[in-house]
PDB file of N, CA and C in Angstrom:
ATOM      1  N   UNK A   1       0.850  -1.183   0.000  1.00  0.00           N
ATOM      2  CA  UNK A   1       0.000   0.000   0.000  1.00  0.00           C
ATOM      3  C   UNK A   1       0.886   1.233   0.000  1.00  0.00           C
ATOM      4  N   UNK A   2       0.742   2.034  -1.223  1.00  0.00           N
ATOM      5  CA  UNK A   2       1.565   3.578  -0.815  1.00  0.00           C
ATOM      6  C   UNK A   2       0.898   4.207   0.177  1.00  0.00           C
ATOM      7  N   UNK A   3       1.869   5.028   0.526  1.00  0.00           N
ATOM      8  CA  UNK A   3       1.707   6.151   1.412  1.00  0.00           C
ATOM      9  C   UNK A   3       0.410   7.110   1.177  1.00  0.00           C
ATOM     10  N   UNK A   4      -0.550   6.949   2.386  1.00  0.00           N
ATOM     11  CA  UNK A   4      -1.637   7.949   2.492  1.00  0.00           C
ATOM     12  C   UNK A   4      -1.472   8.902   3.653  1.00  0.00           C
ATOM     13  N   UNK A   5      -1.437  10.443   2.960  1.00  0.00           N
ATOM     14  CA  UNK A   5      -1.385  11.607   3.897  1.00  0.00           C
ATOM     15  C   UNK A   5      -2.846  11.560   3.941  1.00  0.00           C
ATOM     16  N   UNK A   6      -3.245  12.054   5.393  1.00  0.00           N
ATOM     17  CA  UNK A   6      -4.441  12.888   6.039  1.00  0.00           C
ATOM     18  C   UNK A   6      -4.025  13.816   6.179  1.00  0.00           C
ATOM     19  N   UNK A   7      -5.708  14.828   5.890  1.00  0.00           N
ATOM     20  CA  UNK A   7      -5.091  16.328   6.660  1.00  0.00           C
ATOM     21  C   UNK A   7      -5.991  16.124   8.456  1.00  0.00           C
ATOM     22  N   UNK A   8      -5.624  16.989   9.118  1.00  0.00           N
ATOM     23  CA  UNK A   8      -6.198  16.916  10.703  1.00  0.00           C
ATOM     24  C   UNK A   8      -7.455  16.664  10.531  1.00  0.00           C
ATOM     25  N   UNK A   9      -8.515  16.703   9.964  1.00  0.00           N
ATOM     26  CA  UNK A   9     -10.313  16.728  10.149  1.00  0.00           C
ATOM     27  C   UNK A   9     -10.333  15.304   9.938  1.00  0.00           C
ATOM     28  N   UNK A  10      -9.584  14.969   8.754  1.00  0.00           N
ATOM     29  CA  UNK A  10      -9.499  13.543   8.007  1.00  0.00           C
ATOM     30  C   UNK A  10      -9.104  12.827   9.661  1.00  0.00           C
ATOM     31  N   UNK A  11      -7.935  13.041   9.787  1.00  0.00           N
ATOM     32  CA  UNK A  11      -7.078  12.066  10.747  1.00  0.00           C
ATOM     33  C   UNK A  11      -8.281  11.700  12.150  1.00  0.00           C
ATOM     34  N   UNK A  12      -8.846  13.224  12.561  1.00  0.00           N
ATOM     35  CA  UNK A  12      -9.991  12.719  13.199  1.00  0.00           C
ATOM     36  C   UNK A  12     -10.912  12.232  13.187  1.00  0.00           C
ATOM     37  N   UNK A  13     -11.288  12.241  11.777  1.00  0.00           N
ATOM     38  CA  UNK A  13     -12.794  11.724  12.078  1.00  0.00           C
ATOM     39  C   UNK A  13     -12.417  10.248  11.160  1.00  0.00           C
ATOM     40  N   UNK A  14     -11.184   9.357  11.267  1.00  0.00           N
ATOM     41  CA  UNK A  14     -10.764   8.085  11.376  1.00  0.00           C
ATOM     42  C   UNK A  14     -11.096   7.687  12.200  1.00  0.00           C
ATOM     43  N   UNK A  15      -9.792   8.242  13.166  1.00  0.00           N
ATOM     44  CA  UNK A  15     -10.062   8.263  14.761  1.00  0.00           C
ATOM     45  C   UNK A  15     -11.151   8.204  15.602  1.00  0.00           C
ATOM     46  N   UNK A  16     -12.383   8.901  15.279  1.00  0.00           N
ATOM     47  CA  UNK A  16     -13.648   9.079  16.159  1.00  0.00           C
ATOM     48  C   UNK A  16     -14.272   7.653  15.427  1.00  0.00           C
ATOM     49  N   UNK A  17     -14.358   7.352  14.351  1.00  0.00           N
ATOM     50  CA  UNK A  17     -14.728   6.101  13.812  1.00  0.00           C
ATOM     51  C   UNK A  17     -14.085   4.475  14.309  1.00  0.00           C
ATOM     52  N   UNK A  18     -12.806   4.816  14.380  1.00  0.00           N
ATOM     53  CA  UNK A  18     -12.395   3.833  15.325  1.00  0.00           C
ATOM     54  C   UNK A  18     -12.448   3.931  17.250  1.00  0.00           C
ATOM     55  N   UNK A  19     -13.055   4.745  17.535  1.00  0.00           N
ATOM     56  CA  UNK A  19     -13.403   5.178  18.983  1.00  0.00           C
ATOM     57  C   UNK A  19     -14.885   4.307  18.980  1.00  0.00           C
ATOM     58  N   UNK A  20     -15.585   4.933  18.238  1.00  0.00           N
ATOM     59  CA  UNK A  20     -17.187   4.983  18.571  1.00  0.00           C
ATOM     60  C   UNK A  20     -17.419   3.280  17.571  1.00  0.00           C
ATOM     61  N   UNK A  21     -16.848   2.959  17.027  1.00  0.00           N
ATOM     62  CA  UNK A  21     -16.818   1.589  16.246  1.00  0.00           C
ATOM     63  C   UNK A  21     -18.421   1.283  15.905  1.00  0.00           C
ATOM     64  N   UNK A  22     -19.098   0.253  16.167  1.00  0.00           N
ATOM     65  CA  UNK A  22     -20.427   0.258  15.519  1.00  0.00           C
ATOM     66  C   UNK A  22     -21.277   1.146  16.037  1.00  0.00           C
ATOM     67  N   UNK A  23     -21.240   2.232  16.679  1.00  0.00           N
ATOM     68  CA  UNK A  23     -21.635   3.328  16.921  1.00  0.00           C
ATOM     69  C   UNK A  23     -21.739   4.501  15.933  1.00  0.00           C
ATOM     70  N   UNK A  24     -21.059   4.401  14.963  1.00  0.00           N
ATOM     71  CA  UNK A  24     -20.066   5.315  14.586  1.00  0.00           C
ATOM     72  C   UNK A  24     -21.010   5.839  13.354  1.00  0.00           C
ATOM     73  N   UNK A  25     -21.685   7.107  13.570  1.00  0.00           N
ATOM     74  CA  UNK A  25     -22.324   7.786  12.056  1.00  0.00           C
ATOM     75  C   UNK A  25     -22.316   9.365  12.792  1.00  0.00           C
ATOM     76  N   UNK A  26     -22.875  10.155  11.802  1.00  0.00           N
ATOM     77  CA  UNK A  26     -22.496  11.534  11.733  1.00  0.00           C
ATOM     78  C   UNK A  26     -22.897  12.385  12.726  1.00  0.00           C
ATOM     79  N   UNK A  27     -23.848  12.186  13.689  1.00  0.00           N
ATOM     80  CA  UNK A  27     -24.377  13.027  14.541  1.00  0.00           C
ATOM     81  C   UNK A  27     -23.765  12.264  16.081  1.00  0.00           C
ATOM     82  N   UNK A  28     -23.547  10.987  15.883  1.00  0.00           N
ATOM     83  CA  UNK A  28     -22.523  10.461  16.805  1.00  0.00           C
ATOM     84  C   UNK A  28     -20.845  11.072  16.955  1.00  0.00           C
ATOM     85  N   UNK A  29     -20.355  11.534  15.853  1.00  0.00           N
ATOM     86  CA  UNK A  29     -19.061  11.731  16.121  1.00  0.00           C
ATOM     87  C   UNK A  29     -19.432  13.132  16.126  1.00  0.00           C
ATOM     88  N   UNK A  30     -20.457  13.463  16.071  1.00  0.00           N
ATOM     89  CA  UNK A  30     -19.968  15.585  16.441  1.00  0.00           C
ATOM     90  C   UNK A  30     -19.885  15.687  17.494  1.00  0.00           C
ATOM     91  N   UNK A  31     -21.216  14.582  18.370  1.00  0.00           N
ATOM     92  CA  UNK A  31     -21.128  14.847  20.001  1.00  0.00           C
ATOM     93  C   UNK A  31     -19.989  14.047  20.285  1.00  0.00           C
ATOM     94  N   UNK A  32     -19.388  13.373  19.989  1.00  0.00           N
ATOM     95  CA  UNK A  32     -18.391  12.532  20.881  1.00  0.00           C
ATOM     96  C   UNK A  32     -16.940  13.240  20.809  1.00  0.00           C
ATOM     97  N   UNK A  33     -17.083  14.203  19.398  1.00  0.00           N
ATOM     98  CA  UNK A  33     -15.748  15.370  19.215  1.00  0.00           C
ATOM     99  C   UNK A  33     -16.142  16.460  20.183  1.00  0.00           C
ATOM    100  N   UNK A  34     -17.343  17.016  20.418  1.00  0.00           N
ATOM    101  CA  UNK A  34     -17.792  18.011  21.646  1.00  0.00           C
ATOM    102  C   UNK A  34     -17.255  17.305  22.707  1.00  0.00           C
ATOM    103  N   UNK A  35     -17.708  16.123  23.004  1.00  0.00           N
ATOM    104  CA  UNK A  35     -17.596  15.409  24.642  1.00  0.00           C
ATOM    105  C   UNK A  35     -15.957  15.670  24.818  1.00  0.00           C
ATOM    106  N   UNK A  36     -14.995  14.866  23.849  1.00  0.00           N
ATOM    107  CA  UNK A  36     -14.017  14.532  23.979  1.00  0.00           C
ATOM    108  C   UNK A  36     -12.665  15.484  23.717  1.00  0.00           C
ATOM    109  N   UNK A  37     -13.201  16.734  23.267  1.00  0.00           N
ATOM    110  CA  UNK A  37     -11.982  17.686  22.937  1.00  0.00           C
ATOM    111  C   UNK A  37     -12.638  19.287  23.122  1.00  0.00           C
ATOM    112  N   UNK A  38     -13.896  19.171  23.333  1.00  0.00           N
ATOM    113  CA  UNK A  38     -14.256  20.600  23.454  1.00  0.00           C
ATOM    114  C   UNK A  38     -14.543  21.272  22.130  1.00  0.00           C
ATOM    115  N   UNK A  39     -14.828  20.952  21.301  1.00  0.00           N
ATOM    116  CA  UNK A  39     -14.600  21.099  19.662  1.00  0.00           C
ATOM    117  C   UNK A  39     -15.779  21.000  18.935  1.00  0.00           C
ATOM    118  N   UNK A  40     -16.355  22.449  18.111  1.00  0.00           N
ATOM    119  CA  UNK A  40     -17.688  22.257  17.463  1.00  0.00           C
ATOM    120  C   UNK A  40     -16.939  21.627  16.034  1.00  0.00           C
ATOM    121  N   UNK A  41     -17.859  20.893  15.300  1.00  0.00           N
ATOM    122  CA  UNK A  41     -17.902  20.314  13.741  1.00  0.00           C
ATOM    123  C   UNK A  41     -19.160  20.165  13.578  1.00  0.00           C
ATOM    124  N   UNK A  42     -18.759  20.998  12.004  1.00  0.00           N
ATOM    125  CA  UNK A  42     -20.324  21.149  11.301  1.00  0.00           C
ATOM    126  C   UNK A  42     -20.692  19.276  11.075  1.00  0.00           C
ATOM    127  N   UNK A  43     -21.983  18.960  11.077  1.00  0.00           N
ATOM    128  CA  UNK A  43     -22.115  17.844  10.379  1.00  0.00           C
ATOM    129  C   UNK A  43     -21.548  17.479   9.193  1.00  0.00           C
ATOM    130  N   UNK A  44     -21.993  18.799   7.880  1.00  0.00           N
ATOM    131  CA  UNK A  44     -21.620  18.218   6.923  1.00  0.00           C
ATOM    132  C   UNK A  44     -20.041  18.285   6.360  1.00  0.00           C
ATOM    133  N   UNK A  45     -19.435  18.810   7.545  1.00  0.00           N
ATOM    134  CA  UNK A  45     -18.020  18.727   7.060  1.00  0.00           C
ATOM    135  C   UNK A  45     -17.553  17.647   7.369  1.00  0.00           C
ATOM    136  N   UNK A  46     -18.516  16.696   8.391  1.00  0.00           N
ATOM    137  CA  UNK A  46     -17.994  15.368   9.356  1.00  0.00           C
ATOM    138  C   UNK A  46     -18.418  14.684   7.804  1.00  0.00           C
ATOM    139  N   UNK A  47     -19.813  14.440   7.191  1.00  0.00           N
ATOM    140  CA  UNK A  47     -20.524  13.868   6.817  1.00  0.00           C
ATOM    141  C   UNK A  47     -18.818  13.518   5.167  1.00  0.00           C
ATOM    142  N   UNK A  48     -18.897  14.906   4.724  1.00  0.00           N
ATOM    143  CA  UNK A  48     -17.865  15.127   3.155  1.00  0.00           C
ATOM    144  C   UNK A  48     -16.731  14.185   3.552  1.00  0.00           C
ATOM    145  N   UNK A  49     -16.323  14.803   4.992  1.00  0.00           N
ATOM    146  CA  UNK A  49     -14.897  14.242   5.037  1.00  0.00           C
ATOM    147  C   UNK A  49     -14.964  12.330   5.159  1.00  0.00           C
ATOM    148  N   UNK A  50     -16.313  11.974   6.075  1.00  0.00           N
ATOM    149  CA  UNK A  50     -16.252  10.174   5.906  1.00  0.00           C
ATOM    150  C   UNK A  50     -16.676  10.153   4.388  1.00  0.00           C
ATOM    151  N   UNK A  51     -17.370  10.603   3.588  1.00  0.00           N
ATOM    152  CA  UNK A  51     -17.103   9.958   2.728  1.00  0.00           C
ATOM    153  C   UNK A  51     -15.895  10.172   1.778  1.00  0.00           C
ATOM    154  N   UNK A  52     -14.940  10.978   1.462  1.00  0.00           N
ATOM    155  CA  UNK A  52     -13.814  11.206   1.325  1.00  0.00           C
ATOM    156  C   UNK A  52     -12.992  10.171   1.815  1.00  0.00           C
ATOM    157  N   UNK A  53     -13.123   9.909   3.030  1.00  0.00           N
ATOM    158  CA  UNK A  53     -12.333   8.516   3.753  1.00  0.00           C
ATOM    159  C   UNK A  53     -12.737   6.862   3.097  1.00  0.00           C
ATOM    160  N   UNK A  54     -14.278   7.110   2.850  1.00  0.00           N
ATOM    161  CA  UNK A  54     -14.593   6.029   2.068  1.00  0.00           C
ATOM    162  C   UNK A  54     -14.180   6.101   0.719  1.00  0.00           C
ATOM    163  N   UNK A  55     -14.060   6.798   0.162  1.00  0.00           N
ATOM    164  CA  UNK A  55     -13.403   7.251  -1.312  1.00  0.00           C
ATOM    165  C   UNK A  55     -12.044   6.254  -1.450  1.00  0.00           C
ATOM    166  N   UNK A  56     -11.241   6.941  -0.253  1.00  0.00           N
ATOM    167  CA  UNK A  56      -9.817   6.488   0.112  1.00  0.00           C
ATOM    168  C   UNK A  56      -9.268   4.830  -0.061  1.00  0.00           C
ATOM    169  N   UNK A  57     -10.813   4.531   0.669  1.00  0.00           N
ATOM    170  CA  UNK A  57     -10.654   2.886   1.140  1.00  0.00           C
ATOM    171  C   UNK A  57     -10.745   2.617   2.455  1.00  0.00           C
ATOM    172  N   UNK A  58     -10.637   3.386   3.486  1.00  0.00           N
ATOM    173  CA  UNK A  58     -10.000   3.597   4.763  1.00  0.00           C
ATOM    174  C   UNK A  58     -11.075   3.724   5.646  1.00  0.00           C
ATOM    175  N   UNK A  59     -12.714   3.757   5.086  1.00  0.00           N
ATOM    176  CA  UNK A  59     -13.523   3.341   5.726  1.00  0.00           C
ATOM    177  C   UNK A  59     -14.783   2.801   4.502  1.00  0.00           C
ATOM    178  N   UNK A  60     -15.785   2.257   5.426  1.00  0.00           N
ATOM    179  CA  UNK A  60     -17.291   1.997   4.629  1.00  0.00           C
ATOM    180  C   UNK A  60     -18.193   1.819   5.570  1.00  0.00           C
ATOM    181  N   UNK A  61     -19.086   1.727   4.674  1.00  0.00           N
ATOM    182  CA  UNK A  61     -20.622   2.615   5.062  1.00  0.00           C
ATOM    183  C   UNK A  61     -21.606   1.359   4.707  1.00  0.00           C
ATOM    184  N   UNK A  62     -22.660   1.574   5.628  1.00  0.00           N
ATOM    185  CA  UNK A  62     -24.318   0.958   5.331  1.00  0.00           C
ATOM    186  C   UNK A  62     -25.174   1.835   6.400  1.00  0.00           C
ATOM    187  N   UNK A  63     -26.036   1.631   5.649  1.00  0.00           N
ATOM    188  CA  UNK A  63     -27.430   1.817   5.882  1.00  0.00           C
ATOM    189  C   UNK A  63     -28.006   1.080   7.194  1.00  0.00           C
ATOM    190  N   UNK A  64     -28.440   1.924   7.963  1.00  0.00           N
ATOM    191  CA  UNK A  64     -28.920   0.965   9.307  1.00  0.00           C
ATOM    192  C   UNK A  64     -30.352   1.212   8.999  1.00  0.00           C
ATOM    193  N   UNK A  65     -31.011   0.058   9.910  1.00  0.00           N
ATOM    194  CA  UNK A  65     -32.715   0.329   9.731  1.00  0.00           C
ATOM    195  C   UNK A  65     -33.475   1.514  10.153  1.00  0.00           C
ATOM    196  N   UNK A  66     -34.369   1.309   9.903  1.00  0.00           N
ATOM    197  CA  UNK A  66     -35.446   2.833  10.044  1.00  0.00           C
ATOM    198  C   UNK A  66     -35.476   2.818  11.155  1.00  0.00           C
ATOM    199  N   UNK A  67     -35.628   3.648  12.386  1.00  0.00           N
ATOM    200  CA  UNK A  67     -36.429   3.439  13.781  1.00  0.00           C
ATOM    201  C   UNK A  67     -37.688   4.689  13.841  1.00  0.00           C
ATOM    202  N   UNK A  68     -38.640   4.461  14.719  1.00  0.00           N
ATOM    203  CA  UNK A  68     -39.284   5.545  14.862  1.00  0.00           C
ATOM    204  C   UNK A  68     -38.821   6.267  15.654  1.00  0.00           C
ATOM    205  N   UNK A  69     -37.949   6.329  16.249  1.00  0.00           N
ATOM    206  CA  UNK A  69     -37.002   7.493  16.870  1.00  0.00           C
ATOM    207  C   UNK A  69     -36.985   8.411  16.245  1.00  0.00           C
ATOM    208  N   UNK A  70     -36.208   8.042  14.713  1.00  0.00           N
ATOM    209  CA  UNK A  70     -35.878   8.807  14.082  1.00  0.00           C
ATOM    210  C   UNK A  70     -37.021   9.265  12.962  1.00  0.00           C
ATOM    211  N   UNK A  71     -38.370   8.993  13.129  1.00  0.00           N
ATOM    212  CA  UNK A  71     -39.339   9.243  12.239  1.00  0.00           C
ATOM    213  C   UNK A  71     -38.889   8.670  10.806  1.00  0.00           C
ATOM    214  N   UNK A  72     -38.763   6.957  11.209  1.00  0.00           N
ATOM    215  CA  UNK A  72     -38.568   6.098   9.964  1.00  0.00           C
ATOM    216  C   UNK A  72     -37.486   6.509   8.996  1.00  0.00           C
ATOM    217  N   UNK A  73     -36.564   7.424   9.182  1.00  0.00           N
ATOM    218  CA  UNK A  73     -35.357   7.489   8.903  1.00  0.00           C
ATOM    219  C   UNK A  73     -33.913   6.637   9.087  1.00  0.00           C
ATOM    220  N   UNK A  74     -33.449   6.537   8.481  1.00  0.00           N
ATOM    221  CA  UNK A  74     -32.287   5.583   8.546  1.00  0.00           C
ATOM    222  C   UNK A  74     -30.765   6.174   8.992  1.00  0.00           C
ATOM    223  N   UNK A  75     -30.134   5.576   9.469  1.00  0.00           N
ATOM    224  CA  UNK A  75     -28.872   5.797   9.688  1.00  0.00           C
ATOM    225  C   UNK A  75     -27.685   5.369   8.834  1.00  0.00           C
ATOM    226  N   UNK A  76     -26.499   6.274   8.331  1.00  0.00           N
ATOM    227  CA  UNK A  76     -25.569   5.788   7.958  1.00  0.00           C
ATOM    228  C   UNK A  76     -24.380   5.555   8.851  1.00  0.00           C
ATOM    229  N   UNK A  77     -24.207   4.008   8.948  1.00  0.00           N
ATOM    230  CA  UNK A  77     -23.025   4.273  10.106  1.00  0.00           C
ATOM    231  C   UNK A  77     -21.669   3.734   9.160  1.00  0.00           C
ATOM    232  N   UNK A  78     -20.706   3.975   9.762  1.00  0.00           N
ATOM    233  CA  UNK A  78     -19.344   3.750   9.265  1.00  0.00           C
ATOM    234  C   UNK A  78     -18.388   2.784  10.085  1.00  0.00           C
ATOM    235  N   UNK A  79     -17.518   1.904   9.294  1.00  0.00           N
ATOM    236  CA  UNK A  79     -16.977   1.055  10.335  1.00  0.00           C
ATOM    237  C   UNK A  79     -15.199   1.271   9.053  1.00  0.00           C
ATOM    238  N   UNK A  80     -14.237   1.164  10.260  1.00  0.00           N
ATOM    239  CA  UNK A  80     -12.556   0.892   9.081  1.00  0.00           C
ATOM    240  C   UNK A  80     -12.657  -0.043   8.552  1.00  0.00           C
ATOM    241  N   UNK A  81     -12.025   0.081   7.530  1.00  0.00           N
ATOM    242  CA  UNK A  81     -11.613  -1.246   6.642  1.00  0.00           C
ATOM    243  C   UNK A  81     -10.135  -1.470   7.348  1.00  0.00           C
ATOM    244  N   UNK A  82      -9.387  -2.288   6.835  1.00  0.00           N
ATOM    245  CA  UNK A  82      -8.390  -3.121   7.464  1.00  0.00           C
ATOM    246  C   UNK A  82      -7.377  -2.123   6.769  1.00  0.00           C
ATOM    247  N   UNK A  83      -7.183  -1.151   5.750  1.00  0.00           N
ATOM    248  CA  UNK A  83      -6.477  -0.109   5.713  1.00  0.00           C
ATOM    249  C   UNK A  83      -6.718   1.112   6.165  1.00  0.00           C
ATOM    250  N   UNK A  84      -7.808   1.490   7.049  1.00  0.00           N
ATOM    251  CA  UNK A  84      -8.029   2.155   7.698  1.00  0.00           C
ATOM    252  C   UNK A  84      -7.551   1.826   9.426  1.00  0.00           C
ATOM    253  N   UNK A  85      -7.470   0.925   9.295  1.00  0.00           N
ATOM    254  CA  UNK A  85      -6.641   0.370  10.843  1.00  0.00           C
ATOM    255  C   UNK A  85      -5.572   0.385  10.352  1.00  0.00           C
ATOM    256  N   UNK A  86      -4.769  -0.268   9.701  1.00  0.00           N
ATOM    257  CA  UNK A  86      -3.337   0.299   9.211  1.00  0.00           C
ATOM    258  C   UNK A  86      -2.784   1.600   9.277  1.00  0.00           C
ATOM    259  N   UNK A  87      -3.696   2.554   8.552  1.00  0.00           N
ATOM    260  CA  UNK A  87      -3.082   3.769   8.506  1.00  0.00           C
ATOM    261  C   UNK A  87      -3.764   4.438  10.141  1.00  0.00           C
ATOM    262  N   UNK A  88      -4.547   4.301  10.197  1.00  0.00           N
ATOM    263  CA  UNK A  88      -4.366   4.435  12.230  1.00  0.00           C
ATOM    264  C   UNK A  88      -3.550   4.329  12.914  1.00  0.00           C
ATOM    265  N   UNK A  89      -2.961   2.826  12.713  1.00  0.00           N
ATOM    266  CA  UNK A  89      -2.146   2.654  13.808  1.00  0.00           C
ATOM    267  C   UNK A  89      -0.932   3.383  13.005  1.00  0.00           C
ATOM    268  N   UNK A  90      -0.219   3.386  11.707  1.00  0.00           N
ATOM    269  CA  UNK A  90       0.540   4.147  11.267  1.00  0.00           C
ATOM    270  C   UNK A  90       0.736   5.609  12.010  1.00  0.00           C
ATOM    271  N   UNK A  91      -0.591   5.949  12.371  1.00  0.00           N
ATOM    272  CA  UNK A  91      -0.277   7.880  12.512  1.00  0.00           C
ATOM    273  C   UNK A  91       0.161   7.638  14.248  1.00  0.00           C
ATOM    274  N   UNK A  92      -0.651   6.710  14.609  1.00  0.00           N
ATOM    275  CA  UNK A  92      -0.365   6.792  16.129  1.00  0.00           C
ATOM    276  C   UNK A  92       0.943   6.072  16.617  1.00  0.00           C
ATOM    277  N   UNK A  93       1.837   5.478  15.792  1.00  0.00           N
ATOM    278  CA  UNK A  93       3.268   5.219  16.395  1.00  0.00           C
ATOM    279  C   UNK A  93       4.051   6.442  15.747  1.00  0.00           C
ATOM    280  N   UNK A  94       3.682   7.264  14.469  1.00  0.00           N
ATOM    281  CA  UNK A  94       4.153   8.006  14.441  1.00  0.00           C
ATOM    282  C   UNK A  94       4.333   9.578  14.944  1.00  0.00           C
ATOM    283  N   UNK A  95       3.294   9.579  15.408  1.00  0.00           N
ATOM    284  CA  UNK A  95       3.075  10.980  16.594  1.00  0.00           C
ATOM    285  C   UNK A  95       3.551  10.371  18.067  1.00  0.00           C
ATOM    286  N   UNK A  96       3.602   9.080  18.782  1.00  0.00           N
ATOM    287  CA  UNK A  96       4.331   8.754  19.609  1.00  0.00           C
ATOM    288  C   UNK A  96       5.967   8.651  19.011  1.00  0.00           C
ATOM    289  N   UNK A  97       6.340   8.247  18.301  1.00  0.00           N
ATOM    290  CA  UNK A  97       8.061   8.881  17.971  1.00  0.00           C
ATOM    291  C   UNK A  97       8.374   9.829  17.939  1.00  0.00           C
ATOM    292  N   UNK A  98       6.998  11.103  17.628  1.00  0.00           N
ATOM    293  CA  UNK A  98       7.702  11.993  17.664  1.00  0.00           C
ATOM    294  C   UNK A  98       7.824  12.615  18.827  1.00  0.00           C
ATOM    295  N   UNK A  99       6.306  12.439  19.484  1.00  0.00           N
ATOM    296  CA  UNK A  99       6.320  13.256  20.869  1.00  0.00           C
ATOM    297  C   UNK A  99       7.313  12.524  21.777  1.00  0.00           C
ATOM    298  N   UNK A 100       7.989  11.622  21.387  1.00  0.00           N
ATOM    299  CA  UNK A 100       9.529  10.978  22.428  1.00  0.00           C
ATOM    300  C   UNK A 100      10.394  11.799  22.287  1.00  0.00           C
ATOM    301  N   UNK A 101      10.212  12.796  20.885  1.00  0.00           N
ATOM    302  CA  UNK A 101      11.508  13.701  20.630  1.00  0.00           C
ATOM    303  C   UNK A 101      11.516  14.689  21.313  1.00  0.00           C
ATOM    304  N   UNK A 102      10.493  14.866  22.120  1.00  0.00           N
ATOM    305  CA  UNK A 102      10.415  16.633  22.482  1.00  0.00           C
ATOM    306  C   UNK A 102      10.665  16.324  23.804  1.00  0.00           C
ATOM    307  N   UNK A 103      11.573  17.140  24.065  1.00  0.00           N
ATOM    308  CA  UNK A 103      12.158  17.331  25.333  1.00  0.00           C
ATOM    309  C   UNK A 103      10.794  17.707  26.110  1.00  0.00           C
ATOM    310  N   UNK A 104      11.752  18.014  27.324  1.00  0.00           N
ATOM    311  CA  UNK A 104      10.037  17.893  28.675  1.00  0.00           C
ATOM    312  C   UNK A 104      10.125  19.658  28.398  1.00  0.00           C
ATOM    313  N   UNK A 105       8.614  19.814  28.134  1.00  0.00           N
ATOM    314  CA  UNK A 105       8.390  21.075  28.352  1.00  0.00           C
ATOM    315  C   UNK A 105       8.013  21.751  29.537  1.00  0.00           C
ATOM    316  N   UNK A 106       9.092  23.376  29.410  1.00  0.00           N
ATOM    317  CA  UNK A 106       8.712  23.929  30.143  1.00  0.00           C
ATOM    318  C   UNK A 106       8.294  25.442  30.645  1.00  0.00           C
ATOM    319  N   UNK A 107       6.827  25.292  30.948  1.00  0.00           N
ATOM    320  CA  UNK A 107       6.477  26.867  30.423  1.00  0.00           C
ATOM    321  C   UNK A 107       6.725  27.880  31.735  1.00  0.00           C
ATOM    322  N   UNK A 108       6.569  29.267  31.577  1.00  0.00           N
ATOM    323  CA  UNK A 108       6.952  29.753  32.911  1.00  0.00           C
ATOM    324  C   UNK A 108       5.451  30.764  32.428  1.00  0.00           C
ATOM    325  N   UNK A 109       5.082  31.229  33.616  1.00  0.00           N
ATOM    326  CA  UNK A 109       3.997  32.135  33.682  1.00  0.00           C
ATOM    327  C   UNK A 109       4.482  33.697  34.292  1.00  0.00           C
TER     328      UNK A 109
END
């Protein structure tokens, strides 16, 4: 497999997909990016960027059933493909090598 760059929205909303796992569709990862970082995202920038990721290969999509919750509406949820766990775990040994490089910070007030 060549080399796939993410940009940061991309890299997260991998990430929130491999967090929230069969959980995982568009109004689920805005609140779980609110819960978990303090951080508004529009839906449909969550919505462009998974499918962009599905584009990639690096995730896919179905259709969940109707509920009346949702007034017989359906859900799209998202789960990784097995190069989407690859390039996961790729970013996350590589931001741990790097953050080994940085000396201990220290701020003064």
């Amino acid at each position: 497999m060549s080399t796939i760059y993410l940009g940061e929205f991309e890299e997260l909303m991998l990430t929130m997909v491999g967090i929230l796992k069969e959980e995982a569709y568009g109004n689920a990862i805005v609140e779980e990016v609110k819960a978990q970082l303090e951080r508004k995202v529009n839906l449909s920038a969550v919505h462009v960027t998974l499918y962009r990721l599905e584009d990639k290969g690096l995730l896919k999509s179905f259709m969940g059933g109707a509920t009346n919750e949702r007034g017989g509406r359906r859900k799209r949820y998202f789960e990784l493909t097995s190069a989407g766990v690859k390039v996961l775990q790729s970013l996350q040994e590589q931001r741990m090598k790097l953050w080994k490089l940085v000396p201990e910070l220290k701020f003064s007030i």
